[in-house]
N, C-alpha and C. Protein backbone atom coordinates (compact mmCIF):
# COMPACT_ATOMS: atom_id res chain seq x y z
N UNK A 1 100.56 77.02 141.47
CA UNK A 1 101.42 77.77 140.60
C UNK A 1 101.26 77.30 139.16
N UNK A 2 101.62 76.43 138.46
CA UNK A 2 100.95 75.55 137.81
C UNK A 2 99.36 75.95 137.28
N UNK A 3 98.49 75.93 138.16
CA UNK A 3 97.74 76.31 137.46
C UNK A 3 97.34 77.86 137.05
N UNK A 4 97.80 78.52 137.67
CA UNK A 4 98.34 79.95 137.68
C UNK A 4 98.82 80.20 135.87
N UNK A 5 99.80 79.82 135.77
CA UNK A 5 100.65 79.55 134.45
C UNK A 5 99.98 78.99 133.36
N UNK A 6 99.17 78.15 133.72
CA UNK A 6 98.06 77.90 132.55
C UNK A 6 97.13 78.82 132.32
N UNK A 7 96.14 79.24 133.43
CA UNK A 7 95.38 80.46 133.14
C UNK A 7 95.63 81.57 132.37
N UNK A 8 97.26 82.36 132.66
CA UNK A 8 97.91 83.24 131.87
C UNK A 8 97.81 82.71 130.51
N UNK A 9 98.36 81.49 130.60
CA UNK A 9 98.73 81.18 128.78
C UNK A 9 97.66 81.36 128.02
N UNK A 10 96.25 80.95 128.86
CA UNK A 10 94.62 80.68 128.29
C UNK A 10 94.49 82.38 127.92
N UNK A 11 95.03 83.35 128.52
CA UNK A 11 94.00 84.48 128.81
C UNK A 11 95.00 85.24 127.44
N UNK A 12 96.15 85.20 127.51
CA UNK A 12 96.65 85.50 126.50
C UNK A 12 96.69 85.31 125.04
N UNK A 13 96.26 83.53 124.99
CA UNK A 13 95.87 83.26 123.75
C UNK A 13 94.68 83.93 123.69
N UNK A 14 93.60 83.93 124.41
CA UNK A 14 92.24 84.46 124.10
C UNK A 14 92.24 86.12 123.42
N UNK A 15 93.29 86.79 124.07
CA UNK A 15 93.57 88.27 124.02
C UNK A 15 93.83 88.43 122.21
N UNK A 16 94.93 87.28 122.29
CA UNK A 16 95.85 87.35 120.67
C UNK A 16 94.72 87.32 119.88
N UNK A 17 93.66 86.25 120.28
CA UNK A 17 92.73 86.23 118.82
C UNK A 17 91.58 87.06 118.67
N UNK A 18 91.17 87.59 120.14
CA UNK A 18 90.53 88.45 119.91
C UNK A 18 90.99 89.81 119.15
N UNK A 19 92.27 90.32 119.02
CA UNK A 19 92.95 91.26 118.56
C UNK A 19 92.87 90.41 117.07
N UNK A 20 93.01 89.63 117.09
CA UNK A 20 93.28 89.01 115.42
C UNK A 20 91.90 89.42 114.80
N UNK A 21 91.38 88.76 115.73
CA UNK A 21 89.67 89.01 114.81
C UNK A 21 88.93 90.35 114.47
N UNK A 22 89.20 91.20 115.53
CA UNK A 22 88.86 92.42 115.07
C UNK A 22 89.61 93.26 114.28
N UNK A 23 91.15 92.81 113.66
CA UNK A 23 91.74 92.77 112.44
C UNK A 23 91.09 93.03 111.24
N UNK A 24 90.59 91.15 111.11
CA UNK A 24 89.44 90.77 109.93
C UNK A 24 88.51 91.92 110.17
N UNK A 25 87.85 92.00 111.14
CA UNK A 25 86.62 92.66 110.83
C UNK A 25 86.38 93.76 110.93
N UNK A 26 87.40 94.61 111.18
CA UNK A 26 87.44 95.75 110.73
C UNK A 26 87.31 96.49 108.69
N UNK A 27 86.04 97.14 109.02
CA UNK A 27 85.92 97.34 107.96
C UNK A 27 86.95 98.17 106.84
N UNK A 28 86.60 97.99 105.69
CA UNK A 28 87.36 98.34 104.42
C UNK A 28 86.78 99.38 104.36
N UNK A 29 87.68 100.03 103.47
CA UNK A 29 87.43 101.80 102.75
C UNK A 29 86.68 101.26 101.13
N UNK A 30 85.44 101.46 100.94
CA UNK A 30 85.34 101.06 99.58
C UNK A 30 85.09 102.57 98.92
N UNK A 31 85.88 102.53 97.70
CA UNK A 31 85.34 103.98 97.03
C UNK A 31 83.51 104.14 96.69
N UNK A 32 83.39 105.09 96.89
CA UNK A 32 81.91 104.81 96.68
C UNK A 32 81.17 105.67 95.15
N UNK A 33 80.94 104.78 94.31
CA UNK A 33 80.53 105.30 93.16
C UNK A 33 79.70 106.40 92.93
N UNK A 34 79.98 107.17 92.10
CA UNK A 34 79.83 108.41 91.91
C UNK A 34 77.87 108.41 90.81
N UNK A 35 77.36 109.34 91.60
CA UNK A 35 75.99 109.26 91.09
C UNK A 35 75.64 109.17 89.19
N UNK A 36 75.17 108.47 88.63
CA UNK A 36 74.91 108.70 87.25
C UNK A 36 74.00 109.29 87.00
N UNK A 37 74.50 110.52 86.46
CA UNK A 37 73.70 111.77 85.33
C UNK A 37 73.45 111.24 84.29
N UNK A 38 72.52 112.21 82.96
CA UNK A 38 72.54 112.31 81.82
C UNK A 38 72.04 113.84 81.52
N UNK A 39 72.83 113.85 80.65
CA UNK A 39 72.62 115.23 80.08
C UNK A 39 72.28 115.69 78.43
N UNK A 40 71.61 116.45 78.10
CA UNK A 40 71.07 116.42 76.57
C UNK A 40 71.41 117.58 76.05
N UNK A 41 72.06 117.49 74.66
CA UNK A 41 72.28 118.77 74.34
C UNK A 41 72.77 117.82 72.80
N UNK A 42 73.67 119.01 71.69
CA UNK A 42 74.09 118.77 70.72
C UNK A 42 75.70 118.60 70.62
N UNK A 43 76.24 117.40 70.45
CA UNK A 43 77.48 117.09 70.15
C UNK A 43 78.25 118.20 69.27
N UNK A 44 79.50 118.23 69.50
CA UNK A 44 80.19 119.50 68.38
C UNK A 44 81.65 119.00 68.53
N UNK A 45 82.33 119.22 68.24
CA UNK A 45 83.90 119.38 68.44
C UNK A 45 84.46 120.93 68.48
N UNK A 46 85.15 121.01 68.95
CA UNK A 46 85.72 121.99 69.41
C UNK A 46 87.23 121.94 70.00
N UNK A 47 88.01 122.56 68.92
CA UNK A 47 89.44 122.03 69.26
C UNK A 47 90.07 121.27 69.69
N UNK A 48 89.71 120.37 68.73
CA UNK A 48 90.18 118.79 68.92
C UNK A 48 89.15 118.16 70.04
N UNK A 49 88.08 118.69 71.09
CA UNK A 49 87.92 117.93 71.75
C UNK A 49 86.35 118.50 71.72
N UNK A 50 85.57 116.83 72.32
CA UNK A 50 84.32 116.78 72.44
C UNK A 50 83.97 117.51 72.82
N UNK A 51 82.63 118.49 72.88
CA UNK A 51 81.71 118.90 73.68
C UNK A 51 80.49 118.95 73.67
N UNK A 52 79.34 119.06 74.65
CA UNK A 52 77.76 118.91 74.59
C UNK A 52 77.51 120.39 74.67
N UNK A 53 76.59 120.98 73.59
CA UNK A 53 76.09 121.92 73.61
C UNK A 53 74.71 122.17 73.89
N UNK A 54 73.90 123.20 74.53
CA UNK A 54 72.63 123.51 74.75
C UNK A 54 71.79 124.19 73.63
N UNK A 55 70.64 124.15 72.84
CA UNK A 55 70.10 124.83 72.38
C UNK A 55 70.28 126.09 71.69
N UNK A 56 71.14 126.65 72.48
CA UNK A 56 71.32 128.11 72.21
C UNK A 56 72.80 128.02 71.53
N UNK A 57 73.16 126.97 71.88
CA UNK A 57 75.01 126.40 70.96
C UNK A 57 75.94 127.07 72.01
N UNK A 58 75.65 126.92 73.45
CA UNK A 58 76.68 127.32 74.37
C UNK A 58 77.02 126.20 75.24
N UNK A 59 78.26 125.61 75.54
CA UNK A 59 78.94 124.44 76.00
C UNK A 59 78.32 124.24 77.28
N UNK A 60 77.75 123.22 77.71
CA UNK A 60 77.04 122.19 78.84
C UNK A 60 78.70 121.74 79.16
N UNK A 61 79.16 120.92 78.42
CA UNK A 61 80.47 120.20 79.07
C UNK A 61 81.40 119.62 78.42
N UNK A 62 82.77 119.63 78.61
CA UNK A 62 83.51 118.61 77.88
C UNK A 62 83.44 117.40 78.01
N UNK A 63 83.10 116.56 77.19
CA UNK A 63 83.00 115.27 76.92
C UNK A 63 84.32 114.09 76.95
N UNK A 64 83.96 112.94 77.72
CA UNK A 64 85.33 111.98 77.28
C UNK A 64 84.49 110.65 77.92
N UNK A 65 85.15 109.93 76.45
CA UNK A 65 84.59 108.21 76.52
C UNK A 65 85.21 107.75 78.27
N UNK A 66 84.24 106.95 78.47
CA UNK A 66 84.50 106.16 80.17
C UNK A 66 85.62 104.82 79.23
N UNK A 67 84.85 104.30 77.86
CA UNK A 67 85.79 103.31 77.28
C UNK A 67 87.53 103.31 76.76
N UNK A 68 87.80 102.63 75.71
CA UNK A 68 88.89 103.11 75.19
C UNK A 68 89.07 103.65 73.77
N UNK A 69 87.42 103.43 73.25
CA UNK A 69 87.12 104.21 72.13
C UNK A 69 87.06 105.78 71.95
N UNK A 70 88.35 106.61 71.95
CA UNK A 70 88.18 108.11 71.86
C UNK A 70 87.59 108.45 71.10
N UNK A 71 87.21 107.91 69.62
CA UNK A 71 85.77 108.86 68.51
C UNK A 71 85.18 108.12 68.50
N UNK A 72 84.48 108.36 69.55
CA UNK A 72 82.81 107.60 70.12
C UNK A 72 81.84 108.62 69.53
N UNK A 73 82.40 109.90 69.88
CA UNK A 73 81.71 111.29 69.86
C UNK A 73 81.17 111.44 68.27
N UNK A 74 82.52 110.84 67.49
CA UNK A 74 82.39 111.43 65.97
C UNK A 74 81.47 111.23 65.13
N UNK A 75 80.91 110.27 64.94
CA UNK A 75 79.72 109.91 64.67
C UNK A 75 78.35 110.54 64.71
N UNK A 76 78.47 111.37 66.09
CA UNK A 76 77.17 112.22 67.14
C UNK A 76 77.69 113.63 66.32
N UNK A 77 78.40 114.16 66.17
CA UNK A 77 78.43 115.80 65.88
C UNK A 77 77.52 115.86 64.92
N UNK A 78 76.73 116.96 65.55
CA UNK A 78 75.43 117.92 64.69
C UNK A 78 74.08 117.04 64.97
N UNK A 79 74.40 116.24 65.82
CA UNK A 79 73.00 115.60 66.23
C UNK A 79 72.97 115.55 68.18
N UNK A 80 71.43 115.82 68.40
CA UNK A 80 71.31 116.10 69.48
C UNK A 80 71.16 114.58 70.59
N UNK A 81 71.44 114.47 71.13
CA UNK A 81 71.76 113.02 72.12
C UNK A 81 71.60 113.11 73.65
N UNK A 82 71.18 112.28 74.19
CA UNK A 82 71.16 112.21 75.42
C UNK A 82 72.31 111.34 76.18
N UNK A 83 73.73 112.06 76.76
CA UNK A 83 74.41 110.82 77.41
C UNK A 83 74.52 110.97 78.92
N UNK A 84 74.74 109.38 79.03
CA UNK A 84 74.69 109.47 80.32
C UNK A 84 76.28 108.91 81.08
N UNK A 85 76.79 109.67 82.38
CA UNK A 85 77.27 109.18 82.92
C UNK A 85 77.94 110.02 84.40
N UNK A 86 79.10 110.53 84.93
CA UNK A 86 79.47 111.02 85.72
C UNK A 86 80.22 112.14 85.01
N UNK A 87 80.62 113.04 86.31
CA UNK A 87 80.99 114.57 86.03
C UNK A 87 82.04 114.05 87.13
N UNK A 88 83.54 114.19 86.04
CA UNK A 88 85.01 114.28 86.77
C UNK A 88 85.51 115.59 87.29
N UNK A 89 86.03 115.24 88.75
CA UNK A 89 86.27 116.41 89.49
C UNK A 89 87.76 117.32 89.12
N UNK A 90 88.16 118.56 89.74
CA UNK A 90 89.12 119.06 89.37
C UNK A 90 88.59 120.39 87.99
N UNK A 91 89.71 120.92 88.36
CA UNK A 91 90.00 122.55 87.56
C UNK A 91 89.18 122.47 86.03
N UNK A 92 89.48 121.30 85.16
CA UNK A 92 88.68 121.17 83.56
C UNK A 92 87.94 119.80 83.37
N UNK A 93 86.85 120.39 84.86
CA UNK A 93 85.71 119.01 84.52
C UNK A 93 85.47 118.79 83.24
N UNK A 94 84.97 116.96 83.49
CA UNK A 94 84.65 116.94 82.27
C UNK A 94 83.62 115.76 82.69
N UNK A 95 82.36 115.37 81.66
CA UNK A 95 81.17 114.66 82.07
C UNK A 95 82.06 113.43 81.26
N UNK A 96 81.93 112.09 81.95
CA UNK A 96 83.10 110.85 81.57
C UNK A 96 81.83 110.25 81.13
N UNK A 97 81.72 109.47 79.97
CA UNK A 97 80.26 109.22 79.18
C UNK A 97 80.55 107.47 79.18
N UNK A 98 79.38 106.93 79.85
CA UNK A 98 79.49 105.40 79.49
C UNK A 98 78.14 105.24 78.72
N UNK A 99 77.62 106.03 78.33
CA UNK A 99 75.99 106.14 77.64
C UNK A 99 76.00 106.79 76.62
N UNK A 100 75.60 106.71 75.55
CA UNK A 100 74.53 107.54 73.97
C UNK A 100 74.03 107.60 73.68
N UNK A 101 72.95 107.86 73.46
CA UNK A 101 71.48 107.42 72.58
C UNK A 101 70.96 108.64 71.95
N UNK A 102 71.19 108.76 70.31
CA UNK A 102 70.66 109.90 70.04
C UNK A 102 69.15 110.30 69.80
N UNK A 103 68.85 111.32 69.98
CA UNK A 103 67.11 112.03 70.06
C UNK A 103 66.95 112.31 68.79
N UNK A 104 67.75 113.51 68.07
CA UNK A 104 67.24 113.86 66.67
C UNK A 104 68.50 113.53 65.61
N UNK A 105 68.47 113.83 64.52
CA UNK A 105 69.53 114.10 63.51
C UNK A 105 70.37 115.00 63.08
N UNK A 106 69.38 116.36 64.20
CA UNK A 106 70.04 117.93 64.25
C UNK A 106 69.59 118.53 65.03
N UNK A 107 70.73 119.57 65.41
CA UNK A 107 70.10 120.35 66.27
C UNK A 107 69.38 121.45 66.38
N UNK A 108 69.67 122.32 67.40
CA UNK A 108 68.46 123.27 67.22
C UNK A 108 67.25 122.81 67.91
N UNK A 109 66.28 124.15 67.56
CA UNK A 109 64.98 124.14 68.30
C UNK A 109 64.29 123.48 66.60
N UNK A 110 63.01 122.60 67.27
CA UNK A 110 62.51 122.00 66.23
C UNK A 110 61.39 123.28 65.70
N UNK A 111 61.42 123.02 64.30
CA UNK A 111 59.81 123.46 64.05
C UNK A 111 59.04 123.00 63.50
């Protein structure tokens, strides 16, 4: 009997930690980062807010700093740039820019 009563106690502790451990090791939800674009066109403003324009001067996307610098942009209007970063989801996407690097000094088609 006796040893009966020990066995239980053994099989139960074994149970508890096996339940404990697959606790730990059950995996986490990690968000999974969103692919990085870049996109090229000509900076502009447009009612109060950034946008990248194409060649032809028709809006590619609304623009917004990934930083906490909001006139990042200001600097870039009327010059053509390549930025790079992600496209935020929902009703008034907008391309979230952690990249700049400008191409020309103006836009337009060159001649």
């Amino acid at each position: 009997m006796k040893f009966q009563a020990v066995m239980l106690g053994v099989v139960f502790c074994l149970a508890a930690r096996a339940a404990d451990g697959r606790s730990r090791a059950a995996p986490t939800s990690k968000s999974v980062p969103a692919a990085q674009l870049s996109l090229t066109g000509c900076i502009d403003e447009q009612y109060g807010q950034y946008v990248l324009l194409d060649d032809q001067m028709l809006k590619i996307a609304s623009l917004q700093s990934a930083g906490s610098e909001k006139d990042v942009f200001a600097k870039y209007v009327g010059h053509e740039v390549q930025v790079r970063g992600t496209r935020s989801s929902g009703p008034k996407a907008t391309f979230i820019v952690t990249g700049i690097e400008q191409i020309r000094d103006n836009c337009g088609p060159t001649k």
